[in-house]
PDB file of N, CA and C in Angstrom:
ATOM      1  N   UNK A   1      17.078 -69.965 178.504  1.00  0.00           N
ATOM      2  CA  UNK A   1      17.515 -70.071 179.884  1.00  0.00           C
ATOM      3  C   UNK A   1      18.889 -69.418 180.013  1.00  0.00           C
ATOM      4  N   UNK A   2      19.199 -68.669 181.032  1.00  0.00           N
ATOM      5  CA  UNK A   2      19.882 -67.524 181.072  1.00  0.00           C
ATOM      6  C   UNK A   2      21.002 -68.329 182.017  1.00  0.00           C
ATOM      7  N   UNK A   3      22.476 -68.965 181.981  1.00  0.00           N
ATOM      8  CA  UNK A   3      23.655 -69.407 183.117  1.00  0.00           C
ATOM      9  C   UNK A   3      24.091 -69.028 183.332  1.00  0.00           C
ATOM     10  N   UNK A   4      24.477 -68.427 184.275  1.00  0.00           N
ATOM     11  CA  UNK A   4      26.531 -68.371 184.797  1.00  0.00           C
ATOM     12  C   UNK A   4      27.383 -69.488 185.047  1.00  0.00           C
ATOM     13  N   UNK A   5      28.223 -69.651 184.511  1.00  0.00           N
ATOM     14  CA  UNK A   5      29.320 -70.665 184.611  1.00  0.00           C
ATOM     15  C   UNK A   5      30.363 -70.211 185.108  1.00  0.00           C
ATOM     16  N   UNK A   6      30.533 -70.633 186.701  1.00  0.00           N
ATOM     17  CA  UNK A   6      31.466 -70.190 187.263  1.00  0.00           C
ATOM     18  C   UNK A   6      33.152 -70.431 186.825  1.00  0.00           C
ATOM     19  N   UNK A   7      33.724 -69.558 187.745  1.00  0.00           N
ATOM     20  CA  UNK A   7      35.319 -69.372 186.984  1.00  0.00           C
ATOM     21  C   UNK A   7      36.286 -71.090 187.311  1.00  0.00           C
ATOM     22  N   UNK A   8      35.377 -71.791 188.234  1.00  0.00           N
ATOM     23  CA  UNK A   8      36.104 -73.195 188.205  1.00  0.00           C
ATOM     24  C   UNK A   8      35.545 -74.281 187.246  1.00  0.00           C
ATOM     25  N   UNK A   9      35.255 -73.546 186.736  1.00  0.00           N
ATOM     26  CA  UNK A   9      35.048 -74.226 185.398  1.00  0.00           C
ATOM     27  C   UNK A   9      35.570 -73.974 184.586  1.00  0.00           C
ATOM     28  N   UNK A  10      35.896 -75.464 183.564  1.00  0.00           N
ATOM     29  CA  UNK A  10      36.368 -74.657 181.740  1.00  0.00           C
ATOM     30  C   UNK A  10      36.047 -73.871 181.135  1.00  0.00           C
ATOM     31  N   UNK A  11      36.408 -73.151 180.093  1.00  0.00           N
ATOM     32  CA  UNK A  11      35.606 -72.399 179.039  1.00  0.00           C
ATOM     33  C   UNK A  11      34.544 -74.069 178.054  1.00  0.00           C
ATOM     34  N   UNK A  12      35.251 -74.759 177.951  1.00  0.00           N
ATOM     35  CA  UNK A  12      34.386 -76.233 177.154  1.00  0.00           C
ATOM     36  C   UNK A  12      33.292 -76.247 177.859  1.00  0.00           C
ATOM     37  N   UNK A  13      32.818 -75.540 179.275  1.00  0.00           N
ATOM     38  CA  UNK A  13      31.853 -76.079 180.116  1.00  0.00           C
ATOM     39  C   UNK A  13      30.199 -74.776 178.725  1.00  0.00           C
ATOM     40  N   UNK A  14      31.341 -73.896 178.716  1.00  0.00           N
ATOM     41  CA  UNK A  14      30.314 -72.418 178.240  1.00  0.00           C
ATOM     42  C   UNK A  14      30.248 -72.925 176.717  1.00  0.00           C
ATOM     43  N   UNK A  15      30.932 -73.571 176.331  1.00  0.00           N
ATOM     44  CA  UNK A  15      30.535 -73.765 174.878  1.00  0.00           C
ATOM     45  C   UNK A  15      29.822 -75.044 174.880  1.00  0.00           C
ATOM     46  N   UNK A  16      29.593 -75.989 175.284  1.00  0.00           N
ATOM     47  CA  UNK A  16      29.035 -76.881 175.561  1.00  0.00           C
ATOM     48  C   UNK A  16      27.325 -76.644 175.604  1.00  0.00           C
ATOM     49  N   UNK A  17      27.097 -75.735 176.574  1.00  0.00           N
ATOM     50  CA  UNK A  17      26.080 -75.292 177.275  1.00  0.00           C
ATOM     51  C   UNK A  17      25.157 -74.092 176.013  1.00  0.00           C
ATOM     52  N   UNK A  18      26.499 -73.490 175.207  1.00  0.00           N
ATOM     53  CA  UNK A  18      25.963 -72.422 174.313  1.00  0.00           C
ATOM     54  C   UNK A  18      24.954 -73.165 173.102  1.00  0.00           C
ATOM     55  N   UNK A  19      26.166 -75.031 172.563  1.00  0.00           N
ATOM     56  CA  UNK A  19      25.707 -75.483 171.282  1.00  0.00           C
ATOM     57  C   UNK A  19      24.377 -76.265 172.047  1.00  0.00           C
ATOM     58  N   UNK A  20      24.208 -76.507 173.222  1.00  0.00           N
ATOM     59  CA  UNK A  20      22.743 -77.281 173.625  1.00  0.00           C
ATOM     60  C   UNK A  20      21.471 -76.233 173.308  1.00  0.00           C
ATOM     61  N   UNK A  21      21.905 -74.721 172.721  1.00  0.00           N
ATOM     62  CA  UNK A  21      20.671 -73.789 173.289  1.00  0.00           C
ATOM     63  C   UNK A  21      20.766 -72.891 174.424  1.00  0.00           C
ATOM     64  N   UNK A  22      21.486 -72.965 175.501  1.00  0.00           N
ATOM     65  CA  UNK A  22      21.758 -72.212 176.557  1.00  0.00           C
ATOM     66  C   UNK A  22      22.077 -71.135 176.451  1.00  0.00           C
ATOM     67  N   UNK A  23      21.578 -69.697 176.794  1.00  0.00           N
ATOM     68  CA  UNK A  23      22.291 -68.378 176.685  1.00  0.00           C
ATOM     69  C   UNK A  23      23.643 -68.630 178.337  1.00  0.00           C
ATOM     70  N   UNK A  24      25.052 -69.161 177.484  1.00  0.00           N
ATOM     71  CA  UNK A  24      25.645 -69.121 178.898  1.00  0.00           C
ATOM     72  C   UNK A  24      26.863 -68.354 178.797  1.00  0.00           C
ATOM     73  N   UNK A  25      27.089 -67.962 179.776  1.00  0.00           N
ATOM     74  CA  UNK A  25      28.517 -67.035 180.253  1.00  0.00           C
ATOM     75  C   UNK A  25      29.201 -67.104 181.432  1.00  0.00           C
ATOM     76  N   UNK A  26      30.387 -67.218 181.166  1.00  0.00           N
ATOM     77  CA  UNK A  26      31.218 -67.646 182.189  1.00  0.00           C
ATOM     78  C   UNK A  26      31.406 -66.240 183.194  1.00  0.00           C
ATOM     79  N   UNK A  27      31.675 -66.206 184.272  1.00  0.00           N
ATOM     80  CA  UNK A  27      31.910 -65.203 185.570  1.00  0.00           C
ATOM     81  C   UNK A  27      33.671 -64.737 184.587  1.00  0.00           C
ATOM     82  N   UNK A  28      34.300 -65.258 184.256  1.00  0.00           N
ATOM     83  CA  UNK A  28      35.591 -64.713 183.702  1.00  0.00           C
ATOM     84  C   UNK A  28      35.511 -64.074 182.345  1.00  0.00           C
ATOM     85  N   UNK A  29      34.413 -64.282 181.734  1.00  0.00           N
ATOM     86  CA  UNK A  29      34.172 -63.466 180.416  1.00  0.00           C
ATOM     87  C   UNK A  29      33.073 -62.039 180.340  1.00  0.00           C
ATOM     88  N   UNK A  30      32.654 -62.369 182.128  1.00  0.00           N
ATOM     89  CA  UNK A  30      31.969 -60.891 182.278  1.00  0.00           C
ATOM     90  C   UNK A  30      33.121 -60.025 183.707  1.00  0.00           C
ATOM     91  N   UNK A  31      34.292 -60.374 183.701  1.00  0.00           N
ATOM     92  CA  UNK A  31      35.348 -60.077 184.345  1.00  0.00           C
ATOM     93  C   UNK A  31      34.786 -59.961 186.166  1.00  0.00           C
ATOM     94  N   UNK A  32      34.566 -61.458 185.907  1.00  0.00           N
ATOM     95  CA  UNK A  32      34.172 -61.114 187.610  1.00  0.00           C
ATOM     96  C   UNK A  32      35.271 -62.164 187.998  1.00  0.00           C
ATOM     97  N   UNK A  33      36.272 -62.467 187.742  1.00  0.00           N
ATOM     98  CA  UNK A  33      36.937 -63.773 188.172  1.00  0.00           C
ATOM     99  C   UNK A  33      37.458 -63.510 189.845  1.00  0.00           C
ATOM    100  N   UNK A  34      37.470 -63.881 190.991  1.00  0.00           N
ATOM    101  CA  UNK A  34      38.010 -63.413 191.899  1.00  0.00           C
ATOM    102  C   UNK A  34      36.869 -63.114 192.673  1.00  0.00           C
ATOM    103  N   UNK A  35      35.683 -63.175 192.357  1.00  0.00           N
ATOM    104  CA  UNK A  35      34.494 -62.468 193.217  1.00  0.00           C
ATOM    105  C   UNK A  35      34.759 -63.908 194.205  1.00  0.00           C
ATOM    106  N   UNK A  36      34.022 -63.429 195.716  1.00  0.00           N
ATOM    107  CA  UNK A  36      33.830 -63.968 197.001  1.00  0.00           C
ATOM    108  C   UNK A  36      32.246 -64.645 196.554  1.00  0.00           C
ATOM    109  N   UNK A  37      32.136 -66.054 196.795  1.00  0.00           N
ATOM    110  CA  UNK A  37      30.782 -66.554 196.719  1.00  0.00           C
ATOM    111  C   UNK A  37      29.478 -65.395 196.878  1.00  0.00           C
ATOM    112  N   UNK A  38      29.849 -64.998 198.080  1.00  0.00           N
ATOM    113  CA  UNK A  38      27.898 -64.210 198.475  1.00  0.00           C
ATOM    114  C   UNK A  38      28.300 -62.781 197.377  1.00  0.00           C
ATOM    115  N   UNK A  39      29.259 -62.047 197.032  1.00  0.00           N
ATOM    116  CA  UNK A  39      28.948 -61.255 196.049  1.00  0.00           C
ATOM    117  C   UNK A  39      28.874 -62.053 194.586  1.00  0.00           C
ATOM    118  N   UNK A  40      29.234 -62.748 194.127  1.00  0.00           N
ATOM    119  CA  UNK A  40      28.641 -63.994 193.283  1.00  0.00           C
ATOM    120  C   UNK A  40      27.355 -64.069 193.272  1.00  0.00           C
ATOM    121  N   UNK A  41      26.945 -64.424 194.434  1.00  0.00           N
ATOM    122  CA  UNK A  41      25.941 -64.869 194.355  1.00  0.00           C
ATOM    123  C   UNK A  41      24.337 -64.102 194.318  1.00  0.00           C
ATOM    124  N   UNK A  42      25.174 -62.603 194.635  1.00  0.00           N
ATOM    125  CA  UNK A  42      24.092 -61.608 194.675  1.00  0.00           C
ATOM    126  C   UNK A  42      24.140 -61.482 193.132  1.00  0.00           C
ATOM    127  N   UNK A  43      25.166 -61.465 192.111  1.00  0.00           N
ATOM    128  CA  UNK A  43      25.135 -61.010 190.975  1.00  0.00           C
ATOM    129  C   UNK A  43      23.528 -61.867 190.234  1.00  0.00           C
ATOM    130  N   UNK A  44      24.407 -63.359 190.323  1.00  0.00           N
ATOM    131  CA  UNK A  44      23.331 -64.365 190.185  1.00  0.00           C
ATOM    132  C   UNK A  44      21.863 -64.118 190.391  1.00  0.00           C
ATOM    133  N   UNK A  45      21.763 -63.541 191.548  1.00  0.00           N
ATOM    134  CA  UNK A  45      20.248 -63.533 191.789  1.00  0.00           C
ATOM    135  C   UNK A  45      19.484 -62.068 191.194  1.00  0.00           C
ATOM    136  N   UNK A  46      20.343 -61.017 190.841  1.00  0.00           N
ATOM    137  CA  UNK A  46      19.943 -60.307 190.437  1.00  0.00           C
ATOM    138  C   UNK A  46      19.916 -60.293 189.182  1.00  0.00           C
ATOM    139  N   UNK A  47      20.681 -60.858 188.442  1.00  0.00           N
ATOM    140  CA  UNK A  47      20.319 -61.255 186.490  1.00  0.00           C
ATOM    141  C   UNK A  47      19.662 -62.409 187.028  1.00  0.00           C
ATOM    142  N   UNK A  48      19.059 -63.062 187.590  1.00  0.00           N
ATOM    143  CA  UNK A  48      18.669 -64.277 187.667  1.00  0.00           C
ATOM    144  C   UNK A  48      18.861 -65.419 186.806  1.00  0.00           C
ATOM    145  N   UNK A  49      19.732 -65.718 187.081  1.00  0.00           N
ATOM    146  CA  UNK A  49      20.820 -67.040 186.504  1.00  0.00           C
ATOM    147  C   UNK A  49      20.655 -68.171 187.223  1.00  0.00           C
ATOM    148  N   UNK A  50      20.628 -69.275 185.957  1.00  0.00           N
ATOM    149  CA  UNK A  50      20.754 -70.223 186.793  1.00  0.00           C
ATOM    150  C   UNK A  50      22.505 -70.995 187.092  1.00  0.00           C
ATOM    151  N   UNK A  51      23.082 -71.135 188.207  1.00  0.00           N
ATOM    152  CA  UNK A  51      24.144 -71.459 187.866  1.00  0.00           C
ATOM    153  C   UNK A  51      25.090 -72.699 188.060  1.00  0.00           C
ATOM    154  N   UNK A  52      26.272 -72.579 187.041  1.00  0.00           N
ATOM    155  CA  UNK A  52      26.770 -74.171 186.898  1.00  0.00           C
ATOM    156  C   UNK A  52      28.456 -73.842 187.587  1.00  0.00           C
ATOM    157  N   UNK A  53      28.825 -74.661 188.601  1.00  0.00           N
ATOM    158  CA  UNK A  53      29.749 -74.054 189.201  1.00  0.00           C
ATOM    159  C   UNK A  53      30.340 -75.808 189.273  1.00  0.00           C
ATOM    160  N   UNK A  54      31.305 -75.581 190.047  1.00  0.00           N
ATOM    161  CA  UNK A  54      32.081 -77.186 190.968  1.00  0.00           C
ATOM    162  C   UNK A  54      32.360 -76.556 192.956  1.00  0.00           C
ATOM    163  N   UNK A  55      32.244 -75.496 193.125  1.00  0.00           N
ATOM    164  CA  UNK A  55      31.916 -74.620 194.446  1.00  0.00           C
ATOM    165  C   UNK A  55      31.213 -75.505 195.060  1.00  0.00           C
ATOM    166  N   UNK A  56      31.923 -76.163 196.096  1.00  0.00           N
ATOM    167  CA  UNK A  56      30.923 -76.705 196.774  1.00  0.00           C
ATOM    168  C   UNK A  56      29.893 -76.238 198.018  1.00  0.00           C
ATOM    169  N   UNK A  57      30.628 -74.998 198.433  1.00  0.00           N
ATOM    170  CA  UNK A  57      29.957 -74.583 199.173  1.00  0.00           C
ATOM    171  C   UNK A  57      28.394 -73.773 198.418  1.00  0.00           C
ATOM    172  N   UNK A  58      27.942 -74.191 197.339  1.00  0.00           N
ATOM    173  CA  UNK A  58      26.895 -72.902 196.470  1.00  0.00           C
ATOM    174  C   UNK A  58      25.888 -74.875 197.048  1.00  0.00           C
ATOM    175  N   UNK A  59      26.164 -75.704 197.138  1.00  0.00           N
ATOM    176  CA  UNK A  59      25.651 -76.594 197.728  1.00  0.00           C
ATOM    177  C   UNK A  59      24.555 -76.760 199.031  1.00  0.00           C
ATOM    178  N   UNK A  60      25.112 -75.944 199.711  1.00  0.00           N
ATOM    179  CA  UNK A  60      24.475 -75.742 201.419  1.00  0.00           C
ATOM    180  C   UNK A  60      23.442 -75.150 200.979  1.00  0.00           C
ATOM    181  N   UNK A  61      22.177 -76.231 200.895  1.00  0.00           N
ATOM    182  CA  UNK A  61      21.039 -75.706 201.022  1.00  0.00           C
ATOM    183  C   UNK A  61      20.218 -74.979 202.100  1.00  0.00           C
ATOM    184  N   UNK A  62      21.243 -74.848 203.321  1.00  0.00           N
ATOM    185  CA  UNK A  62      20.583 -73.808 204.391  1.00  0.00           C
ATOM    186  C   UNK A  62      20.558 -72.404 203.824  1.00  0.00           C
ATOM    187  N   UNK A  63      22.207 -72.054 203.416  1.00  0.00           N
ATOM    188  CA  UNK A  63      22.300 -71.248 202.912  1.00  0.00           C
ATOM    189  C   UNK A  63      21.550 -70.582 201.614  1.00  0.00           C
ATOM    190  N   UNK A  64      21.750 -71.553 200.540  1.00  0.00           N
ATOM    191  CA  UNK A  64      21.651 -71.432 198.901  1.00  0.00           C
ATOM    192  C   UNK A  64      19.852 -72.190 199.078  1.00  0.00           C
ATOM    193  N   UNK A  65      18.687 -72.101 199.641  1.00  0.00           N
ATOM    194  CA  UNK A  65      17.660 -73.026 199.878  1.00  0.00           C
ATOM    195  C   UNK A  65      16.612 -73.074 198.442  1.00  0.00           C
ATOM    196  N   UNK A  66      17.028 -74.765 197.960  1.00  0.00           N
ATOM    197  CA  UNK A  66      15.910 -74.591 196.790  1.00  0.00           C
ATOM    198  C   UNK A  66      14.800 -73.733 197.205  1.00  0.00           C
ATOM    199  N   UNK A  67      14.363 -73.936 195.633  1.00  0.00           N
ATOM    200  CA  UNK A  67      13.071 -72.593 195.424  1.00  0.00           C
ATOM    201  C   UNK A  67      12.893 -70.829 195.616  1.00  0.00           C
ATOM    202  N   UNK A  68      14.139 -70.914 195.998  1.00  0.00           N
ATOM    203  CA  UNK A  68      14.425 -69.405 196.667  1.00  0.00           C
ATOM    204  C   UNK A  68      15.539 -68.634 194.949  1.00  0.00           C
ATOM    205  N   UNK A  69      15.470 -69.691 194.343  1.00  0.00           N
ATOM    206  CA  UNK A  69      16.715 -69.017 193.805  1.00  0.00           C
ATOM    207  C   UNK A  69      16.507 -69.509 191.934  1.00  0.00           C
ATOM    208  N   UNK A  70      16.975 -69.253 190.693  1.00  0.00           N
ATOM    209  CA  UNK A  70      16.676 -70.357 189.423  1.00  0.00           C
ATOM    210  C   UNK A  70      17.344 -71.575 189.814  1.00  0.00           C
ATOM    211  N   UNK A  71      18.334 -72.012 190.477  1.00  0.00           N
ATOM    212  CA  UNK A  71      18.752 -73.234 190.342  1.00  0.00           C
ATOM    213  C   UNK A  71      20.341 -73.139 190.387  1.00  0.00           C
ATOM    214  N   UNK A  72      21.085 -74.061 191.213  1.00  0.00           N
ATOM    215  CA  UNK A  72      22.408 -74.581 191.199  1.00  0.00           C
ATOM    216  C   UNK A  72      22.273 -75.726 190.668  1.00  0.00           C
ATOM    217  N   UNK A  73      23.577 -75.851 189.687  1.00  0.00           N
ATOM    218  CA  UNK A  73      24.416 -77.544 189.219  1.00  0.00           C
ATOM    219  C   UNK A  73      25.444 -77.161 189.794  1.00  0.00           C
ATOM    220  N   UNK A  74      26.040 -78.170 190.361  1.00  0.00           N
ATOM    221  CA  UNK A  74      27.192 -78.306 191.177  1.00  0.00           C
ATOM    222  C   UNK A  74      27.471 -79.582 190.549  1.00  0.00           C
ATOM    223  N   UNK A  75      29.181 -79.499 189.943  1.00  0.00           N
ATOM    224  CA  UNK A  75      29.956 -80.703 189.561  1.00  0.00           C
ATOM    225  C   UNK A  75      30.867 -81.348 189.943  1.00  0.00           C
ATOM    226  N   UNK A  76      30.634 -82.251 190.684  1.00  0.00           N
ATOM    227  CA  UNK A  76      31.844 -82.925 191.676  1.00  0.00           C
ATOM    228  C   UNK A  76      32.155 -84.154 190.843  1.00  0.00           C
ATOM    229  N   UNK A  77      32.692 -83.978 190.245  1.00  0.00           N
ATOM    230  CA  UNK A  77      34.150 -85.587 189.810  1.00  0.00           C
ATOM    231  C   UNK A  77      35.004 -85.721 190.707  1.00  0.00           C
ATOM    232  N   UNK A  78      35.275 -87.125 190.338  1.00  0.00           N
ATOM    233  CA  UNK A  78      35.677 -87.776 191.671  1.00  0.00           C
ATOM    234  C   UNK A  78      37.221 -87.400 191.166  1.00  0.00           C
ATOM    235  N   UNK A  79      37.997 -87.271 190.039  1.00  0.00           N
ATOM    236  CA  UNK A  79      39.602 -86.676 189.727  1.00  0.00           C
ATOM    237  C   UNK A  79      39.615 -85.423 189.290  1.00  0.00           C
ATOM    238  N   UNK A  80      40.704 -84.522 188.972  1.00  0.00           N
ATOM    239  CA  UNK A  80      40.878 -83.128 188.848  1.00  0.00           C
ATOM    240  C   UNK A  80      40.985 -83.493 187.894  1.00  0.00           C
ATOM    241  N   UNK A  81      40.634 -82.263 186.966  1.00  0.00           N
ATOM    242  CA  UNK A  81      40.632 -82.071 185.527  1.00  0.00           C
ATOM    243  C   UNK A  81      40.220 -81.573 184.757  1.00  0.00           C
ATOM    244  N   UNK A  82      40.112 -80.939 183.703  1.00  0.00           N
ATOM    245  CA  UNK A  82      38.994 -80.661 183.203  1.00  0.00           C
ATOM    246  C   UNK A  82      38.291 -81.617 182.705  1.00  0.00           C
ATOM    247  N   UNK A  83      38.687 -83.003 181.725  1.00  0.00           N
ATOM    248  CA  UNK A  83      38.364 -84.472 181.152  1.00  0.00           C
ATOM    249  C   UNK A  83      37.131 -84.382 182.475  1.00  0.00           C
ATOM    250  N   UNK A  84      36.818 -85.026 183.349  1.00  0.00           N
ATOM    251  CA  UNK A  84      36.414 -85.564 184.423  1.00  0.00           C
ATOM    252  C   UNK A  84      35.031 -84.526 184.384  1.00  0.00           C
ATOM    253  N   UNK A  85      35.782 -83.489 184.730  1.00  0.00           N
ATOM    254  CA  UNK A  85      34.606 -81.920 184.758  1.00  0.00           C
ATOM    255  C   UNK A  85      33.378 -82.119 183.767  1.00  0.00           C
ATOM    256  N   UNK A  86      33.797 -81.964 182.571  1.00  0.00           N
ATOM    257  CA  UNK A  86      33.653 -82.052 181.185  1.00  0.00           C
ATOM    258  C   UNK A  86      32.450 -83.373 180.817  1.00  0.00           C
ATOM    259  N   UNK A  87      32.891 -84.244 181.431  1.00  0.00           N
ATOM    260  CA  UNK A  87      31.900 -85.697 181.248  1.00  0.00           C
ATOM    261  C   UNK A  87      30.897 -85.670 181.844  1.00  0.00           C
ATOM    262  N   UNK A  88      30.758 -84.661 183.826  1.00  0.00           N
ATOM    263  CA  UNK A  88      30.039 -85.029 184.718  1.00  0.00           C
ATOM    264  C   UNK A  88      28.819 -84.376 183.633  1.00  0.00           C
ATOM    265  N   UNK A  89      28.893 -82.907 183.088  1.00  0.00           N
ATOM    266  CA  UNK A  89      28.481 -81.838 182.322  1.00  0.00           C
ATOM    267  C   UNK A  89      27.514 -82.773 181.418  1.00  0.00           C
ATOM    268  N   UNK A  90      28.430 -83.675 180.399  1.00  0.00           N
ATOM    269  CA  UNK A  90      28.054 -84.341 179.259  1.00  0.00           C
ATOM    270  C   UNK A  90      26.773 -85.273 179.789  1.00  0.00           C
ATOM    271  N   UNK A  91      27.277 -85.881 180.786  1.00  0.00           N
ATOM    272  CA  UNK A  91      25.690 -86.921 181.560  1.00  0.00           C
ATOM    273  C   UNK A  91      24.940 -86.228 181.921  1.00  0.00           C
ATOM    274  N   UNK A  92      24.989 -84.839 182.611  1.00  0.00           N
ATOM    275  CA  UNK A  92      23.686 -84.197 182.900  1.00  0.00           C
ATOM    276  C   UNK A  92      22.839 -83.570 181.620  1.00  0.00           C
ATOM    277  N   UNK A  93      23.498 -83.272 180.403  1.00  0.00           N
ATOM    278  CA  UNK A  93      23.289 -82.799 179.593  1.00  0.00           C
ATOM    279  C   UNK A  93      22.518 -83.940 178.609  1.00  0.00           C
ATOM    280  N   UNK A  94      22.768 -84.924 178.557  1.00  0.00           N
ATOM    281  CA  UNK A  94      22.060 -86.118 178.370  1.00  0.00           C
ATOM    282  C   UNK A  94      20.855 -86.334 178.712  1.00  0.00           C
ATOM    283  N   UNK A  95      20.861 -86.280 180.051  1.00  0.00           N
ATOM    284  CA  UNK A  95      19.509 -86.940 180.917  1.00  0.00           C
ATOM    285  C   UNK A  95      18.818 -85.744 180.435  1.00  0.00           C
ATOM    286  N   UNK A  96      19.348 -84.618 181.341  1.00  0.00           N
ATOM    287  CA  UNK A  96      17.978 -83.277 181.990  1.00  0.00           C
ATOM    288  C   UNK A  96      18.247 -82.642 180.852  1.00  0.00           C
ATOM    289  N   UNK A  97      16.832 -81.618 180.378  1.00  0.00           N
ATOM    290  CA  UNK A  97      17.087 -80.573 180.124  1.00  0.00           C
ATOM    291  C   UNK A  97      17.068 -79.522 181.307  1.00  0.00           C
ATOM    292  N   UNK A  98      17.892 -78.512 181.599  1.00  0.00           N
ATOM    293  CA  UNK A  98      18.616 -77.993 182.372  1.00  0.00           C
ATOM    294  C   UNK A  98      16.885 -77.051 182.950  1.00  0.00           C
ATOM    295  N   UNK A  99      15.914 -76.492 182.241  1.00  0.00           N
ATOM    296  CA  UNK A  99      14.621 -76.047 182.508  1.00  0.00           C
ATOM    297  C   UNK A  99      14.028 -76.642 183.675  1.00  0.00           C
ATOM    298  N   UNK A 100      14.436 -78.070 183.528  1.00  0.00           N
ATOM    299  CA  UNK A 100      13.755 -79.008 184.194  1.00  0.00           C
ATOM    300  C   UNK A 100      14.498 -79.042 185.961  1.00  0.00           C
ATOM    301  N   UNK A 101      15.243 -78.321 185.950  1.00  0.00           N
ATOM    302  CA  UNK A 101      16.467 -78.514 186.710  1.00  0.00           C
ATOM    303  C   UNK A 101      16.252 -77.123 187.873  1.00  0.00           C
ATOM    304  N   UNK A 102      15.467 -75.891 187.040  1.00  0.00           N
ATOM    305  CA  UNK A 102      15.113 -74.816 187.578  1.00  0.00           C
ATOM    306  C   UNK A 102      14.845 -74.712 189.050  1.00  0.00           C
ATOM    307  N   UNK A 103      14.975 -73.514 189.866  1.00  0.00           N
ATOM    308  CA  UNK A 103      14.608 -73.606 191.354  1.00  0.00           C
ATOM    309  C   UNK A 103      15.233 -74.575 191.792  1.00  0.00           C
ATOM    310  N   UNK A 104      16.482 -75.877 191.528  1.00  0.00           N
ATOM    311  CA  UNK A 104      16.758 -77.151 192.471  1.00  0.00           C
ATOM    312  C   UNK A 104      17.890 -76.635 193.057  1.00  0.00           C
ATOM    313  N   UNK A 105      18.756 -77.276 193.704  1.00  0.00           N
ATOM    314  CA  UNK A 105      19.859 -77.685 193.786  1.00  0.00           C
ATOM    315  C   UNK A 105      20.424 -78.948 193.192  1.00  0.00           C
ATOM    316  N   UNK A 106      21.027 -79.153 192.242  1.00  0.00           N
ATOM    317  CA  UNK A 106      21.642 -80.690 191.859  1.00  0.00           C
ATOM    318  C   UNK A 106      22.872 -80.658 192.007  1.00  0.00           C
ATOM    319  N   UNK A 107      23.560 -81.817 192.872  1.00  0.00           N
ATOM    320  CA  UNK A 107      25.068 -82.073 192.650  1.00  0.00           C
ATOM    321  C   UNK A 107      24.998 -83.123 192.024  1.00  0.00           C
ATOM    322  N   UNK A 108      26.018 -83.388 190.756  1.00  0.00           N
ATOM    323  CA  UNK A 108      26.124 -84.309 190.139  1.00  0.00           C
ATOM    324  C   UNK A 108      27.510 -85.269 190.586  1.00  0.00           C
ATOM    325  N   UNK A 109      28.019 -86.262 190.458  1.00  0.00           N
ATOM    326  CA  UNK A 109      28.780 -86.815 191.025  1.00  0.00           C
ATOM    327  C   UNK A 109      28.836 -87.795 190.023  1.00  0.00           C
ATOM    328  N   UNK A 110      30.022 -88.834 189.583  1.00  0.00           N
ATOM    329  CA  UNK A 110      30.174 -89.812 188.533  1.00  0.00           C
ATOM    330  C   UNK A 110      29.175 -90.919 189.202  1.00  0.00           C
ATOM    331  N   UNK A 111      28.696 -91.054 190.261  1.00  0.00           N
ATOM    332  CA  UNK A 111      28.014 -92.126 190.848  1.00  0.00           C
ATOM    333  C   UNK A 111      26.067 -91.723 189.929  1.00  0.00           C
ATOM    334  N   UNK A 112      25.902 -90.000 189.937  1.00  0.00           N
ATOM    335  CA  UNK A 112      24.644 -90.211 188.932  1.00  0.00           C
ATOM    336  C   UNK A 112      24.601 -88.670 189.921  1.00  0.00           C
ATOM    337  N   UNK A 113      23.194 -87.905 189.824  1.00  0.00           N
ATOM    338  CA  UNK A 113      22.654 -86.671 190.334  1.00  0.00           C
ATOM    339  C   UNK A 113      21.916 -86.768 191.234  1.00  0.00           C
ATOM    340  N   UNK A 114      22.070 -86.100 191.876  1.00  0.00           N
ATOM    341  CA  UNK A 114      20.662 -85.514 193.369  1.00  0.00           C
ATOM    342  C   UNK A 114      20.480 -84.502 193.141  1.00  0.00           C
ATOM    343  N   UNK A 115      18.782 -84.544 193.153  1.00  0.00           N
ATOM    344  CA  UNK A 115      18.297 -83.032 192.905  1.00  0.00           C
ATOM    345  C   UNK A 115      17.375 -82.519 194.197  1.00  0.00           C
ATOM    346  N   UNK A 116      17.724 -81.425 194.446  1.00  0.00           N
ATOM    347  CA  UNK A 116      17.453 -80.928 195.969  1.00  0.00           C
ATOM    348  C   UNK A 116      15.898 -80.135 195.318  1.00  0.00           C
ATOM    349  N   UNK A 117      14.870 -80.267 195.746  1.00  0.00           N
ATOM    350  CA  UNK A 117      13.760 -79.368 195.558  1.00  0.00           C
ATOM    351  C   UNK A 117      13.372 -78.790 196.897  1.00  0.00           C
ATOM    352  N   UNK A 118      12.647 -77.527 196.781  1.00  0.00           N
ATOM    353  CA  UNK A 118      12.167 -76.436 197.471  1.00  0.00           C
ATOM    354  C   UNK A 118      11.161 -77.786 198.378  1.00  0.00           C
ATOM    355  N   UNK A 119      11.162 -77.714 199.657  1.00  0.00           N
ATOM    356  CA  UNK A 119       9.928 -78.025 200.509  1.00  0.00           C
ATOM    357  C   UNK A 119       9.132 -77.491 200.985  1.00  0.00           C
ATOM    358  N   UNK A 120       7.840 -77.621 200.666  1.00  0.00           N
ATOM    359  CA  UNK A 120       6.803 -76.538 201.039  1.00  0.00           C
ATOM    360  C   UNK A 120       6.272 -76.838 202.114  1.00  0.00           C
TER     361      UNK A 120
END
């Protein structure tokens, strides 16, 4: 499974993701740091990535609409940090395998995950 790990994220988020099995790469180690969401997001859809960001706007499923796309994780902790970041990562990484996660939208939150699926 192929990620982008956006630039508001740690680098711990890409190594994390690498020792689970994940082919992942951060947007700052393929020198895109600074890109505007929708050119982001065209990159994304054209390597077809699935991607792990804290962006909340990659959230708006009007916009971003499951099934249309491999999949957003979105990581919202409730404090700044990386610590906080880092844990939401560690519980999803626990539960899901990230495959399983494909085509959704999930925001994760310290309260637990919502996973947005495509409606047919």
């Amino acid at each position: 499974m192929r990620i982008k790990v956006d630039e508001d994220l740690p680098r711990a988020a890409v190594r994390m993701l690498c020792d689970r099995g994940y082919e992942a790469l951060s947007v700052i180690e393929q020198g895109m740091g600074g890109y505007k969401d929708p050119v982001l997001w065209q990159v994304v859809q054209k390597e077809r990535q699935f991607l792990v960001t804290a962006g909340k706007g990659f959230a708006d499923i009007r916009r971003y609409k499951p099934g249309t796309h491999q999949g957003v994780l979105l990581l919202r902790p409730d404090q700044d940090g990386i610590g906080p970041t880092i844990e939401l990562l560690e519980m999803v990484l626990e539960d899901y395998d990230l495959e399983s996660l494909v085509g959704t939208t999930a925001v994760v939150t310290p309260g637990g995950i919502r996973v947005r699926r495509s409606i047919k």
